[in-house]
N, C-alpha and C. Protein backbone atom coordinates (compact mmCIF):
# COMPACT_ATOMS: atom_id res chain seq x y z
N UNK A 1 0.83 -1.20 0.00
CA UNK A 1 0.00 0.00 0.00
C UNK A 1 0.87 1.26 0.00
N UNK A 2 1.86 0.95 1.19
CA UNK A 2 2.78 2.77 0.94
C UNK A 2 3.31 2.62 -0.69
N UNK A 3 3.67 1.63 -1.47
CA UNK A 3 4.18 2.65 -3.31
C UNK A 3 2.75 2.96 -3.94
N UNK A 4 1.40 2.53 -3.38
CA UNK A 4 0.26 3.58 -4.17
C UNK A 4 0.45 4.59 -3.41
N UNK A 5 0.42 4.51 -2.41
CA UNK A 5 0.16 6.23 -1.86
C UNK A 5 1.39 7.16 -2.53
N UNK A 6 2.13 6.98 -2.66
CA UNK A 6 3.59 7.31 -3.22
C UNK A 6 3.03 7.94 -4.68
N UNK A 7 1.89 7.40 -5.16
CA UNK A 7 1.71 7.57 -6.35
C UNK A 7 1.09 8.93 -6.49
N UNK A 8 0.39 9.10 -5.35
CA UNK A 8 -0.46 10.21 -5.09
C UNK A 8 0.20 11.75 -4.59
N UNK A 9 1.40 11.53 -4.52
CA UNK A 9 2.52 12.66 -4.42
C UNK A 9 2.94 13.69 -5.92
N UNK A 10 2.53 12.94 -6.83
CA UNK A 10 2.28 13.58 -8.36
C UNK A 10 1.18 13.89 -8.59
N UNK A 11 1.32 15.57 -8.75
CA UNK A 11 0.23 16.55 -8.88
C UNK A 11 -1.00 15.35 -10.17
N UNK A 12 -0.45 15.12 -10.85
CA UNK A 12 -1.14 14.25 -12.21
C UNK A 12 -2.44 13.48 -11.69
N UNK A 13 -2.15 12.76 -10.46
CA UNK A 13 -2.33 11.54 -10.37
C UNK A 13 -3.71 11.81 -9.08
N UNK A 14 -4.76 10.76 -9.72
CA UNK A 14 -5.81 11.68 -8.81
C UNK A 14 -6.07 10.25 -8.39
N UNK A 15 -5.89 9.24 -8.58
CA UNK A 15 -5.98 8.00 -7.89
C UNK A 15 -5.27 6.42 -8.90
N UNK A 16 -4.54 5.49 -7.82
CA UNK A 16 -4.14 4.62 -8.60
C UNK A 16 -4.78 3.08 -7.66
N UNK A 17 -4.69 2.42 -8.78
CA UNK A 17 -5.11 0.39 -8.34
C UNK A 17 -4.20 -0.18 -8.94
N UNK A 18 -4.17 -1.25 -8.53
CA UNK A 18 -3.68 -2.13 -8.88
C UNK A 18 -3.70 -3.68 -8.28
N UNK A 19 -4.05 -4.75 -9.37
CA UNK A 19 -4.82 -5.67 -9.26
C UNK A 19 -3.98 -6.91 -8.69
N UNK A 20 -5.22 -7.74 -8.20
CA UNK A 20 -4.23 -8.93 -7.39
C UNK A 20 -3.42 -9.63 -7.90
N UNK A 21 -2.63 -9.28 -9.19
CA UNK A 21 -1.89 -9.91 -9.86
C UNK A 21 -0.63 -8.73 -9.95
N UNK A 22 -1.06 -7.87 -9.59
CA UNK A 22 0.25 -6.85 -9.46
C UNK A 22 0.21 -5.66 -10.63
N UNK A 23 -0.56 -5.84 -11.43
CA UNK A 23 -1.15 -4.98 -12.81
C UNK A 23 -1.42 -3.75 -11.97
N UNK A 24 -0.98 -2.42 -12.47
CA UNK A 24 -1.01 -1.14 -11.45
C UNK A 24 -1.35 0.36 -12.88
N UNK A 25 -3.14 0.55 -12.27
CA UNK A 25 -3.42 1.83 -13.71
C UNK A 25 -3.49 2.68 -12.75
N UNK A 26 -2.95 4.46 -13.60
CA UNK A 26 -2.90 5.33 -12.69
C UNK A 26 -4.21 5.99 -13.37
N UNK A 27 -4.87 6.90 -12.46
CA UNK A 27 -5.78 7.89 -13.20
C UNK A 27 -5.87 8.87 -12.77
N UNK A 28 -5.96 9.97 -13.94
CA UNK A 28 -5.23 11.36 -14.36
C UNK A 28 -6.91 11.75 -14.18
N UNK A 29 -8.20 11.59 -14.37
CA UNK A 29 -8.67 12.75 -14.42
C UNK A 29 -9.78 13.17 -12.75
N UNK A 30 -10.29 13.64 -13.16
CA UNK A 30 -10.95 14.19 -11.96
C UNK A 30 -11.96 13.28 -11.38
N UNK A 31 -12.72 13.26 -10.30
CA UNK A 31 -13.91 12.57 -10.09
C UNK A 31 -13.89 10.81 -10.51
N UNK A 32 -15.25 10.25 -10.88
CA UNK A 32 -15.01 8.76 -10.59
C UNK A 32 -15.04 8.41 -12.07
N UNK A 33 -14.67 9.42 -13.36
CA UNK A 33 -14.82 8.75 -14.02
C UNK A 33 -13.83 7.59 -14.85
N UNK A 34 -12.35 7.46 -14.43
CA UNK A 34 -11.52 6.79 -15.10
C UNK A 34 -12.07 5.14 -14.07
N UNK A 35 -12.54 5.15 -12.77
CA UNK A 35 -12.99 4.15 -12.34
C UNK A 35 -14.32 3.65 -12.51
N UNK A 36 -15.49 4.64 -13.31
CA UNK A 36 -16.40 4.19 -13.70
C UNK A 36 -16.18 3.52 -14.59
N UNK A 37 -14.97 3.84 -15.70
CA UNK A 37 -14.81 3.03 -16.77
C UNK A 37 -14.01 1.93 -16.95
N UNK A 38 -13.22 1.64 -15.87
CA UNK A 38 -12.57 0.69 -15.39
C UNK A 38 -13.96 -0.73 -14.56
N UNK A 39 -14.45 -0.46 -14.29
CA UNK A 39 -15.32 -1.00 -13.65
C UNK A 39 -16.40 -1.56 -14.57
N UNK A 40 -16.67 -0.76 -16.03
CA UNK A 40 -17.54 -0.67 -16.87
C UNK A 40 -16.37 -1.97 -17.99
N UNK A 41 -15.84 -1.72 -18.33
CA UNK A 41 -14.99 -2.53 -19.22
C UNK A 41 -14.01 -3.73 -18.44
N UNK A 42 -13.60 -3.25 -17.84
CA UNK A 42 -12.92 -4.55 -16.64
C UNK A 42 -13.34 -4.55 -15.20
N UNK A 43 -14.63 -5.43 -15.09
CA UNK A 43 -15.58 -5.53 -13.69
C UNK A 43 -14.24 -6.14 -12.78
N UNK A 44 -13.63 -7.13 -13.19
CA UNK A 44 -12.88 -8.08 -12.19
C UNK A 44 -11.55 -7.67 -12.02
N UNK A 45 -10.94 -6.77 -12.90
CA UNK A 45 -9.79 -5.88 -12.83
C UNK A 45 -9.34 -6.29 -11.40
N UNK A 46 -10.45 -5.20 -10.95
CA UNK A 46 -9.98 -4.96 -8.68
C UNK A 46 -10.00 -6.20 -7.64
N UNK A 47 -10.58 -7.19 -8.09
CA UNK A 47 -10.89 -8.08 -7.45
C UNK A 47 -9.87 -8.86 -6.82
N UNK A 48 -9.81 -8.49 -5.58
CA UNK A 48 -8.50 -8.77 -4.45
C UNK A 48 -7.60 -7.56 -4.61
N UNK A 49 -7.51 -6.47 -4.87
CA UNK A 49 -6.59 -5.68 -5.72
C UNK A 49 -6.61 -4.61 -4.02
N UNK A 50 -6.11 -3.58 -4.45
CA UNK A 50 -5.51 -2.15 -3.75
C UNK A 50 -5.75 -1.32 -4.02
N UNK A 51 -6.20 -0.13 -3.67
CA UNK A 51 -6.22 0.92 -4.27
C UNK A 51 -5.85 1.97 -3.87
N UNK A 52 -5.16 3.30 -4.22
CA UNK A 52 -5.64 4.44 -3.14
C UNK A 52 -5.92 5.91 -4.50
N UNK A 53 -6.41 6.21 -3.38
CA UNK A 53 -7.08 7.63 -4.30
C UNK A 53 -6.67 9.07 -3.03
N UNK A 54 -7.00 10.17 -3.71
CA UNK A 54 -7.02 11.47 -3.15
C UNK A 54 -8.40 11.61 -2.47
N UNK A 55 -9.32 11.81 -3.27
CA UNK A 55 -10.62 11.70 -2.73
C UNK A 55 -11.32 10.53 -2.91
N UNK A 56 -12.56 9.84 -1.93
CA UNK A 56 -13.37 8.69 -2.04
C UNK A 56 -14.72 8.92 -1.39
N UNK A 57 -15.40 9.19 -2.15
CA UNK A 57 -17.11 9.62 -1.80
C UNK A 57 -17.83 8.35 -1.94
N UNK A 58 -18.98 8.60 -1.65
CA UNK A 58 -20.08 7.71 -1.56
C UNK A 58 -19.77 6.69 -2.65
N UNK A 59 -20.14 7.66 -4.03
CA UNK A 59 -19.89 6.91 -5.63
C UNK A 59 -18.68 6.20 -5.65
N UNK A 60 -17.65 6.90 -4.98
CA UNK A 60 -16.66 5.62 -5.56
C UNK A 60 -16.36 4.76 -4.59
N UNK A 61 -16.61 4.20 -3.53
CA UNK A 61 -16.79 3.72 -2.50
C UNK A 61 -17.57 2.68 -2.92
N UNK A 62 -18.97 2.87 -3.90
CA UNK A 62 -19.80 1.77 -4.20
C UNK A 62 -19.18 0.92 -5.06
N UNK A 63 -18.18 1.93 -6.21
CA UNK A 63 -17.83 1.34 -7.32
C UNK A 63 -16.45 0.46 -7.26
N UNK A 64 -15.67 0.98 -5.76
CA UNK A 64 -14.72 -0.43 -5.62
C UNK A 64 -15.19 -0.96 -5.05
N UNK A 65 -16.02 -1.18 -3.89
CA UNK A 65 -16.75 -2.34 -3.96
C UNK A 65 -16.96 -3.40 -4.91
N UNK A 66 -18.31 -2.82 -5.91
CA UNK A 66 -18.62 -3.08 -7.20
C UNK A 66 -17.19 -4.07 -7.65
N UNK A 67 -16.10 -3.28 -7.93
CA UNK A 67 -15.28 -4.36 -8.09
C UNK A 67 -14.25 -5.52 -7.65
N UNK A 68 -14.74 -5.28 -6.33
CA UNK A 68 -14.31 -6.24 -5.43
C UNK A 68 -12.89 -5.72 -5.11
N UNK A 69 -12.40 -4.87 -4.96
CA UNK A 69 -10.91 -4.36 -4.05
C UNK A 69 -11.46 -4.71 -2.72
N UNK A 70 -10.15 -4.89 -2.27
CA UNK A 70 -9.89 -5.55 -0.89
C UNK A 70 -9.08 -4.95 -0.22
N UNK A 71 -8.47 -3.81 -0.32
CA UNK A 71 -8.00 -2.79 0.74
C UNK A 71 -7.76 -1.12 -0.33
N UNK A 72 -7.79 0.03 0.47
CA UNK A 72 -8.18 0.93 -0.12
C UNK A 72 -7.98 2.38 0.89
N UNK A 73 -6.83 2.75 0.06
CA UNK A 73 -6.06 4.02 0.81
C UNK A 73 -6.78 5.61 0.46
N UNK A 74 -7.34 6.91 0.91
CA UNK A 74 -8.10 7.51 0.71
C UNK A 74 -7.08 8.66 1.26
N UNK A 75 -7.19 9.73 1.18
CA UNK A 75 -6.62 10.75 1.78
C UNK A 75 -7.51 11.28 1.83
N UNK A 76 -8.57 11.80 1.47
CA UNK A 76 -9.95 12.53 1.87
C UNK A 76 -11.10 11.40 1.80
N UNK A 77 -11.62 10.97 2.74
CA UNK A 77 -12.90 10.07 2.70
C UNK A 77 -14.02 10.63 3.65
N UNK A 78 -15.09 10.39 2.73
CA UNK A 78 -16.59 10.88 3.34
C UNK A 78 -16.99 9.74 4.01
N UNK A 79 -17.94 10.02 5.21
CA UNK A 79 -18.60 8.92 6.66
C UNK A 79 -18.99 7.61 5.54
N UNK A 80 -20.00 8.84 4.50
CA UNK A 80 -20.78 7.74 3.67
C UNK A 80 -19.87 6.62 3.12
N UNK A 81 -18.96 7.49 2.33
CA UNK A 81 -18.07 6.47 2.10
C UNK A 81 -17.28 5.28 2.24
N UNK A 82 -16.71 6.04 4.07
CA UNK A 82 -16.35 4.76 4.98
C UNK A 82 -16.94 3.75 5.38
N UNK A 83 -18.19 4.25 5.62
CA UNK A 83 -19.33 3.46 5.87
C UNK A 83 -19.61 2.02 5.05
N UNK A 84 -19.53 2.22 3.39
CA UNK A 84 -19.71 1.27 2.34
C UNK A 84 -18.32 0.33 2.67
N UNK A 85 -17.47 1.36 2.54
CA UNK A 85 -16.72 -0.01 2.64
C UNK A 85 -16.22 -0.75 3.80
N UNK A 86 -16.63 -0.47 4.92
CA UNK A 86 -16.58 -0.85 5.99
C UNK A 86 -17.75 -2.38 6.43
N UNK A 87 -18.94 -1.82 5.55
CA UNK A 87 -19.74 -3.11 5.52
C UNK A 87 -18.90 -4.00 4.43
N UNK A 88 -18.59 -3.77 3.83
CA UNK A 88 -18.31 -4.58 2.71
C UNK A 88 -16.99 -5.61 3.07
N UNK A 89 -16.63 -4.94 4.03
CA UNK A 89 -15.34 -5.57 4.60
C UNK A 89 -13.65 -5.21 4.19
N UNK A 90 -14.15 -4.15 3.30
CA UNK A 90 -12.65 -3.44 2.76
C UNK A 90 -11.70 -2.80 3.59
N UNK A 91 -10.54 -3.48 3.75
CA UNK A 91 -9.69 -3.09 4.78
C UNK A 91 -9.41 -1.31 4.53
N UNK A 92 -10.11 -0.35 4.82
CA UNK A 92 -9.54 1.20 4.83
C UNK A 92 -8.51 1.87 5.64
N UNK A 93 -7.74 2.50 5.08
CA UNK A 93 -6.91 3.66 5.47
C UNK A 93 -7.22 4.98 4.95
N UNK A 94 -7.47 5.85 6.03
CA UNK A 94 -7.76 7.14 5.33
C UNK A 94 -6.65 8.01 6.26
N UNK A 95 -6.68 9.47 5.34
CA UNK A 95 -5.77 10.58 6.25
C UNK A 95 -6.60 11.69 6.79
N UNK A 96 -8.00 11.87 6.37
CA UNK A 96 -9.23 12.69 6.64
C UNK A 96 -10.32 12.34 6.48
N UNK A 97 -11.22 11.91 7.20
CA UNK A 97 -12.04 11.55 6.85
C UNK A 97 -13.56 12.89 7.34
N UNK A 98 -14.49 13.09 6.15
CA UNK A 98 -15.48 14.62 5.97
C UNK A 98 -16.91 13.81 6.38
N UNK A 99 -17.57 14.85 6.51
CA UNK A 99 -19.10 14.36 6.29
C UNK A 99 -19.36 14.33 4.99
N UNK A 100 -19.37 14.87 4.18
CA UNK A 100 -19.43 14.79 2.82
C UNK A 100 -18.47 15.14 1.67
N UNK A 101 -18.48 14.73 0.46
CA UNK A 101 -17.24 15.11 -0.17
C UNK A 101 -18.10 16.71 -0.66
N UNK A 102 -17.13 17.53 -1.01
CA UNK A 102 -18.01 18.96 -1.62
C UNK A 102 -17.27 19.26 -2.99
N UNK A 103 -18.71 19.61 -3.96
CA UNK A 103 -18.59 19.94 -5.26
C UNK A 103 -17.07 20.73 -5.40
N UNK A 104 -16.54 21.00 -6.76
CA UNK A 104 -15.53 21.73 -7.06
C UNK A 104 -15.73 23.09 -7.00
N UNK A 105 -16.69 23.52 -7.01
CA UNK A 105 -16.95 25.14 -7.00
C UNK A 105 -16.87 25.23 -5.16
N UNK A 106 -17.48 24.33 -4.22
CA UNK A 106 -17.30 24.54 -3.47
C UNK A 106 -18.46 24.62 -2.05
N UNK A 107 -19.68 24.94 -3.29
CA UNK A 107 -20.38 25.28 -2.96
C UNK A 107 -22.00 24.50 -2.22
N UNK A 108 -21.28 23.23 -2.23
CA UNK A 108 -22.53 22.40 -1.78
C UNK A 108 -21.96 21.04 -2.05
N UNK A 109 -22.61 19.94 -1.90
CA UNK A 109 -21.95 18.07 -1.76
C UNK A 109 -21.79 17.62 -3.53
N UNK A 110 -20.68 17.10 -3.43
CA UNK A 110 -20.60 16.89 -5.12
C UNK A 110 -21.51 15.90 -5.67
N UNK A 111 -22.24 15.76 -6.75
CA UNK A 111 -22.98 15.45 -7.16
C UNK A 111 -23.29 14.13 -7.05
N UNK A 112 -21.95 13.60 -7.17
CA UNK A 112 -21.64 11.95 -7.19
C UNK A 112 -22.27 11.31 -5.85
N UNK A 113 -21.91 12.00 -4.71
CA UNK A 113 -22.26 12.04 -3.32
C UNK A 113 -23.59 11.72 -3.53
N UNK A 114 -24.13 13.04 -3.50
CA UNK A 114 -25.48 13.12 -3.45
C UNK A 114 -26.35 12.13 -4.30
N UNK A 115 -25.53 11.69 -5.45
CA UNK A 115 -26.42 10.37 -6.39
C UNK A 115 -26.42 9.57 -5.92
N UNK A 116 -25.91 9.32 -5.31
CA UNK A 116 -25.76 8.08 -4.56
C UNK A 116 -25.76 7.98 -3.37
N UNK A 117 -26.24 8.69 -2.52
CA UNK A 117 -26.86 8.68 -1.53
C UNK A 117 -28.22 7.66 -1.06
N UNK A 118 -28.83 7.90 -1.71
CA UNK A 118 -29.86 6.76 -1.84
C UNK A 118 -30.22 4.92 -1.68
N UNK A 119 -28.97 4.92 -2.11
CA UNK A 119 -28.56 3.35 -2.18
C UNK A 119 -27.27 2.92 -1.87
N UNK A 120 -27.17 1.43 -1.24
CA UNK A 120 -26.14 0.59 -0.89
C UNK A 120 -25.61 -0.13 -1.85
N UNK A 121 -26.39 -0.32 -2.97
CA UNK A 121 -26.22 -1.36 -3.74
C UNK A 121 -25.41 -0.70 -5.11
N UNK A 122 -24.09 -1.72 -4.74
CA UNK A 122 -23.28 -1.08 -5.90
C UNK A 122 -23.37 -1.33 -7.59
N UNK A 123 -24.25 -2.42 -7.74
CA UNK A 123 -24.74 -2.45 -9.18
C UNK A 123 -25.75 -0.95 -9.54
N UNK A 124 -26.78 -0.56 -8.05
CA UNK A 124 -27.47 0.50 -8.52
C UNK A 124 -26.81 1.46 -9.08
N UNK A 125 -25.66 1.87 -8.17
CA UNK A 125 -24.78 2.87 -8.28
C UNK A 125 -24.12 2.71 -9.49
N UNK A 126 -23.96 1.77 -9.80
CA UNK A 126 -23.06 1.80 -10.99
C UNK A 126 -23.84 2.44 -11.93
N UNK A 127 -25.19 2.14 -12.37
CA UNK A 127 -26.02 2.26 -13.09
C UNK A 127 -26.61 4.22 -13.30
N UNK A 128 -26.58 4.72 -11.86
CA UNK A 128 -26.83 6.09 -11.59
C UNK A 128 -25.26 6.54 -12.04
N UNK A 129 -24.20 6.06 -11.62
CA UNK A 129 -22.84 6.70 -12.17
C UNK A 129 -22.88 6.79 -13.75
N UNK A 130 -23.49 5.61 -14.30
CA UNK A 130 -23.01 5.51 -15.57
C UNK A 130 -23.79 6.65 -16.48
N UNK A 131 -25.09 6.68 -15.96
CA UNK A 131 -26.02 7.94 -16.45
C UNK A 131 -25.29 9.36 -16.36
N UNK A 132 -24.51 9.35 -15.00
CA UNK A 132 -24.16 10.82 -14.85
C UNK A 132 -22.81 11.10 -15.45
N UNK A 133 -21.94 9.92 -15.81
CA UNK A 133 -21.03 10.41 -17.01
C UNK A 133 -21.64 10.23 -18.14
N UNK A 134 -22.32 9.59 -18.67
CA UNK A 134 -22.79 9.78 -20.03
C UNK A 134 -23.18 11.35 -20.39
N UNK A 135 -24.39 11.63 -19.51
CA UNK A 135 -24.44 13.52 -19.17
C UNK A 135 -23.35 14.17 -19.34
N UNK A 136 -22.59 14.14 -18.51
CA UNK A 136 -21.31 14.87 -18.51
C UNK A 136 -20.35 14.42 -19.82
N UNK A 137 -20.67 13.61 -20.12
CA UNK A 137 -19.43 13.83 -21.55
C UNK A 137 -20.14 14.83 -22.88
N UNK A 138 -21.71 14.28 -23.30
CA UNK A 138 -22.82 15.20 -23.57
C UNK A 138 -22.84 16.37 -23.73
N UNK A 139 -22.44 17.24 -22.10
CA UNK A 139 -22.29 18.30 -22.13
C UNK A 139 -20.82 18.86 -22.70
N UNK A 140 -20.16 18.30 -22.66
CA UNK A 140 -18.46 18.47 -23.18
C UNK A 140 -18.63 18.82 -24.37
């Protein structure tokens, strides 16, 4: 676990995994979408795997689940968040843990949060994630 966190010392790098076979992807962009699509194209990728990220909200909390990671380093994690993977049995390390993660403007709970608020179930979530990047690329 300390060479992912290591990973997270480069401004670039907004969260990295790497799978129980030792296979290690970094991801460069913002929010959950390089793990929505990791999750969307390789479900079993995580499965037994590692992860750590900068931020971990509700949404992506469901979505390693979703892919079965088995321990999972956070430097900012929301209750909700901890919460999921705490039932789930995912060994966590965090360095802060928030009541909620908050939008980029600043100004209220980021969206992802709030979508997923509603549900435990990480197939749902997957399903509400996948809607809200489809939107968001849309709008791009």
């Amino acid at each position: 676990m300390n060479r992912l966190k290591q990973y997270l010392d480069d401004p670039q790098c907004r969260g990295v995994v790497r799978s129980a076979g030792g296979e290690v992807r970094v991801f460069r962009r913002r929010g959950v979408t390089d793990l929505y699509e990791l999750s969307a194209s390789e479900p079993t990728f995580l499965r037994g795997g590692a992860a750590a990220d900068k931020v971990v909200g509700r949404g992506a909390a469901l979505l390693f689940v979703r892919c079965g990671v088995a321990e999972l380093y956070a430097r900012v994690v929301s209750r909700g968040a901890l919460s999921v993977l705490r039932r789930a049995g995912v060994r966590v390390e965090y360095g802060e843990e928030v009541p909620h993660i908050i939008n980029r403007a600043g100004t209220g709970i980021c969206p992802v949060e709030r979508l997923t608020a509603g549900t435990d179930d990480p197939d749902e979530a997957f399903l509400l994630i996948k809607q809200f990047v489809e939107t968001q690329k849309q709008k791009q």
